[in-house]
C-alpha atoms as a PDB file:
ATOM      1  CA  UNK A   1       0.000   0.000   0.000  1.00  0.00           C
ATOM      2  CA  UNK A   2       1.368   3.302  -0.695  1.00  0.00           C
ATOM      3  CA  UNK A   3       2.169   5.970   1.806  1.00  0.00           C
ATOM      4  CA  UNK A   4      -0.184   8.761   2.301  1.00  0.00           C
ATOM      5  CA  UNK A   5       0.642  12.317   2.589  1.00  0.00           C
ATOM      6  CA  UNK A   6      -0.324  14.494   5.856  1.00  0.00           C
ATOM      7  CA  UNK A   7      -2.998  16.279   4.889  1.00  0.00           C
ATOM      8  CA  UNK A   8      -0.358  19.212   7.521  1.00  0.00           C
ATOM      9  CA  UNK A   9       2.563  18.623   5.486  1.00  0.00           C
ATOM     10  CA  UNK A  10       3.619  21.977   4.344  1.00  0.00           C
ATOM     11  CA  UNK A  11       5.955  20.643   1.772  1.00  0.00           C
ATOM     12  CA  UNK A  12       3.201  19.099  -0.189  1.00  0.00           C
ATOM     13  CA  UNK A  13       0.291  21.156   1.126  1.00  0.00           C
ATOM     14  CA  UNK A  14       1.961  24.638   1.208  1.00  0.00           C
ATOM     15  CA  UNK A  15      -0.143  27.508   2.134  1.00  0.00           C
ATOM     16  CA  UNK A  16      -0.687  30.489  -0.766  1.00  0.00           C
ATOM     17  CA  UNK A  17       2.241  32.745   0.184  1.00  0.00           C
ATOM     18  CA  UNK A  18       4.441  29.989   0.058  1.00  0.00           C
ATOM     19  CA  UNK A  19       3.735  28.919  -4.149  1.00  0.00           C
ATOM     20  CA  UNK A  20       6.527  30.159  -6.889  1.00  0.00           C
ATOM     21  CA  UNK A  21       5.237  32.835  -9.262  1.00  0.00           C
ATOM     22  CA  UNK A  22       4.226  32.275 -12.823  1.00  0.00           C
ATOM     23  CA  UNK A  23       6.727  34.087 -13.906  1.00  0.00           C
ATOM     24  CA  UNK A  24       9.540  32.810 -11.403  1.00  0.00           C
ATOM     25  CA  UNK A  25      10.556  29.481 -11.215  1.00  0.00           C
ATOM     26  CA  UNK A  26      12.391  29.191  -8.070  1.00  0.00           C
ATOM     27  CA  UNK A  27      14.911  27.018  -7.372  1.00  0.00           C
ATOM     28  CA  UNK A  28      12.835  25.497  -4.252  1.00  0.00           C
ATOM     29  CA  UNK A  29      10.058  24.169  -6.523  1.00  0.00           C
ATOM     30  CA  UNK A  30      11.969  23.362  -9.787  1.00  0.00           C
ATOM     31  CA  UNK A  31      15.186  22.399 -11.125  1.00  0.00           C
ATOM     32  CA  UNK A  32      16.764  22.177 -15.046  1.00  0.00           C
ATOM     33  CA  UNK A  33      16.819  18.825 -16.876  1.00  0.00           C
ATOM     34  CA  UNK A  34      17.584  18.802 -20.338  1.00  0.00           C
ATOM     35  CA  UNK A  35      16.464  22.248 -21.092  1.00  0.00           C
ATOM     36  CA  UNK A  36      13.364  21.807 -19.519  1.00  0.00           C
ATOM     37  CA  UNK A  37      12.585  23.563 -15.864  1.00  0.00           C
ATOM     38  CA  UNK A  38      10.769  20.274 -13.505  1.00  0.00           C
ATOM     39  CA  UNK A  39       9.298  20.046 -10.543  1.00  0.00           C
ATOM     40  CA  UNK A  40      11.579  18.709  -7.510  1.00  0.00           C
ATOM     41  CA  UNK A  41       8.015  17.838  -5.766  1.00  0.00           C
ATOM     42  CA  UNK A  42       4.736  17.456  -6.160  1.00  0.00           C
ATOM     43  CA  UNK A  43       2.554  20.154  -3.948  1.00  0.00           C
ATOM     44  CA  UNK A  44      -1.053  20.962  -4.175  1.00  0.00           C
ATOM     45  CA  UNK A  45      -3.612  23.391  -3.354  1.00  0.00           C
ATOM     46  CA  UNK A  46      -6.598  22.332  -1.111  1.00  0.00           C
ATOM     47  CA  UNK A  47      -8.895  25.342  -0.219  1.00  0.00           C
ATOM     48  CA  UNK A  48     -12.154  25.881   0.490  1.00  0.00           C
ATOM     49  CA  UNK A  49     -14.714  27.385  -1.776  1.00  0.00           C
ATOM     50  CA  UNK A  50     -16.720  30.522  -0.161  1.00  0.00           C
ATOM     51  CA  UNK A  51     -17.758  32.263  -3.206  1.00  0.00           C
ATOM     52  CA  UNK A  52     -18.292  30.897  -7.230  1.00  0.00           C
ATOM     53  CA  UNK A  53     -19.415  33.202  -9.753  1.00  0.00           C
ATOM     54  CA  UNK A  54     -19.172  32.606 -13.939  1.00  0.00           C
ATOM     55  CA  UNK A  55     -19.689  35.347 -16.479  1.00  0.00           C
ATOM     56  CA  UNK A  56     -16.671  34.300 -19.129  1.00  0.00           C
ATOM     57  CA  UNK A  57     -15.188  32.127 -17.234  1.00  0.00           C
ATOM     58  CA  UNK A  58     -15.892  30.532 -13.898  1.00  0.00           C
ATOM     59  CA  UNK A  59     -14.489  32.254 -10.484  1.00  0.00           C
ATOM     60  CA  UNK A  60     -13.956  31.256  -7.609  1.00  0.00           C
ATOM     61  CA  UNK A  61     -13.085  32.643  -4.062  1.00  0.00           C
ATOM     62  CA  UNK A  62     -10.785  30.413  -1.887  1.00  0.00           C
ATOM     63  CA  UNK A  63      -9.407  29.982   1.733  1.00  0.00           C
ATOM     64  CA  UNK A  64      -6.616  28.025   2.078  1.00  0.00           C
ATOM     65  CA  UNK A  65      -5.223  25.985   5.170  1.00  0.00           C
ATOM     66  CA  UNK A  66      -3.700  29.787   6.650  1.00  0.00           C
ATOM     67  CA  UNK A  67      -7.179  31.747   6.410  1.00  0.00           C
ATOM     68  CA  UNK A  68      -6.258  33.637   3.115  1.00  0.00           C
ATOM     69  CA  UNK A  69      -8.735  34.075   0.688  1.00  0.00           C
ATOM     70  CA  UNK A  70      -7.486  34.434  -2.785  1.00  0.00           C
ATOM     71  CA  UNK A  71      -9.216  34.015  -6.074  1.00  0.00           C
ATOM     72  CA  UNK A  72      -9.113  30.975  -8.609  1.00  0.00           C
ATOM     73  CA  UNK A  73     -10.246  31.997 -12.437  1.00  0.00           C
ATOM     74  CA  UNK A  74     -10.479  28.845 -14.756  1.00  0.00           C
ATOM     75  CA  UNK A  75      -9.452  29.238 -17.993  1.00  0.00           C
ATOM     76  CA  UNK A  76     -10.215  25.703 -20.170  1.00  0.00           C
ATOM     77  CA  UNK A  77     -10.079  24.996 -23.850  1.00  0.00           C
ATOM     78  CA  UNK A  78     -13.587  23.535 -23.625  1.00  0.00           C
ATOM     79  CA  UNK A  79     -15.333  26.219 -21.517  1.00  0.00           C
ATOM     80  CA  UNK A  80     -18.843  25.349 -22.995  1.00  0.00           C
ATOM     81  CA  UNK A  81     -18.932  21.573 -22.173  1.00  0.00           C
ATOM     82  CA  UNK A  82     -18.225  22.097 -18.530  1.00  0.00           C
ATOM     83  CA  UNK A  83     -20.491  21.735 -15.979  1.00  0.00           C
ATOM     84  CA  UNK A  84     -19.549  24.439 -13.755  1.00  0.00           C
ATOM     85  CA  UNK A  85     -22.822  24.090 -11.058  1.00  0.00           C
ATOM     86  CA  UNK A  86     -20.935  21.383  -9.017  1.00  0.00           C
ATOM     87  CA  UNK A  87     -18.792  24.421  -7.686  1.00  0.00           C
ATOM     88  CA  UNK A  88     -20.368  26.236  -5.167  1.00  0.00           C
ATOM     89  CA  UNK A  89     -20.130  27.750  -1.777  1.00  0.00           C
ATOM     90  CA  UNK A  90     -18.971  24.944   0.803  1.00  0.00           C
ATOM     91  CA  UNK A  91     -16.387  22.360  -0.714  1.00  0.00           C
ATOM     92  CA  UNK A  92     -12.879  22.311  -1.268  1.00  0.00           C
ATOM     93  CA  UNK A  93     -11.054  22.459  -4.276  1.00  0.00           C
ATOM     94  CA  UNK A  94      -7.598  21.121  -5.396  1.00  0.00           C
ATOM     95  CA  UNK A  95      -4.886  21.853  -7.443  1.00  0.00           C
ATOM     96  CA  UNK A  96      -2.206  20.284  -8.387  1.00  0.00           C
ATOM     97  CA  UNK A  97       1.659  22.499  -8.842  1.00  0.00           C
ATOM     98  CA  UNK A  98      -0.391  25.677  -8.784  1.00  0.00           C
ATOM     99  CA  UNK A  99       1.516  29.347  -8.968  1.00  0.00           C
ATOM    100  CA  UNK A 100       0.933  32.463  -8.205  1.00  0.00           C
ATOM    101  CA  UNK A 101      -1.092  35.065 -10.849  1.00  0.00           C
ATOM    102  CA  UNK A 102      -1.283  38.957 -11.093  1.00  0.00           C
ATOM    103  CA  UNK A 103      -4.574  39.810 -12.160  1.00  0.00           C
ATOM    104  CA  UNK A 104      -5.544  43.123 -13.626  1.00  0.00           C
ATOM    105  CA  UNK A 105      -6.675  44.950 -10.181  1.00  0.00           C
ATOM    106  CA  UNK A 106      -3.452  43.983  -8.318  1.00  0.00           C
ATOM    107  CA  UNK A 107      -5.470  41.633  -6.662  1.00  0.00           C
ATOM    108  CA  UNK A 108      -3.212  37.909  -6.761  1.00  0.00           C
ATOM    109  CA  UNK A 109      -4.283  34.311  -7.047  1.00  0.00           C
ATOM    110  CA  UNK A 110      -4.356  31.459  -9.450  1.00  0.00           C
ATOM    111  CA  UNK A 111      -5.292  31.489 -12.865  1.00  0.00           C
ATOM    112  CA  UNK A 112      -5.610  27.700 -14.073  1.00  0.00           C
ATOM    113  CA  UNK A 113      -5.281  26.594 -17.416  1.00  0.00           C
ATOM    114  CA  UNK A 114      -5.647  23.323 -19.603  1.00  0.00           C
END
């Protein structure tokens, strides 16, 4: 049976402040193979939903395991064939290597993409 990860484990389950930027790859989070930048670890984001709105694209409003709330905006290839009612105020989501965005606003978060 495989081991499971701690659900507390900082590493894997880092809070907000702690994810790379888009545009910066650290060294803590990746490292250069073959001219390609790769993860050193895996590390995910679980958070719960308190707010989900969709005009153009779905949004959602997030806490993660510190408190912060941040936003999530989804930006998929097949926008139209996803049912986006099964987010909603109340669960959690996850996501997996996420980075930090600017938005427009100076407000950050996580903009997810195919």
């Amino acid at each position: 049976m495989p081991d499971l990860s701690d659900l507390r484990d900082l590493k894997t389950f880092p809070t907000f402040e702690a994810y790379p930027h888009e545009n910066d790859l650290a060294s803590d989070y990746y490292y250069l193979e073959d001219s390609w930048m790769k993860p050193k670890h895996r590390w995910c984001l679980l958070a719960e939903i308190f707010e989900a709105s969709f005009s153009l694209r779905l949004r959602l409003q997030v806490r993660d395991s510190s408190g912060l709330g941040l936003p999530i905006t989804f930006h998929l290839d097949n926008d139209d064939s996803y049912d986006y009612t099964k987010f909603h105020k109340g669960p959690a989501v996850a996501i997996l290597l996420p980075h930090q965005h600017n938005f427009m606003g100076l407000t950050v978060g996580i903009h997810q993409q195919d």
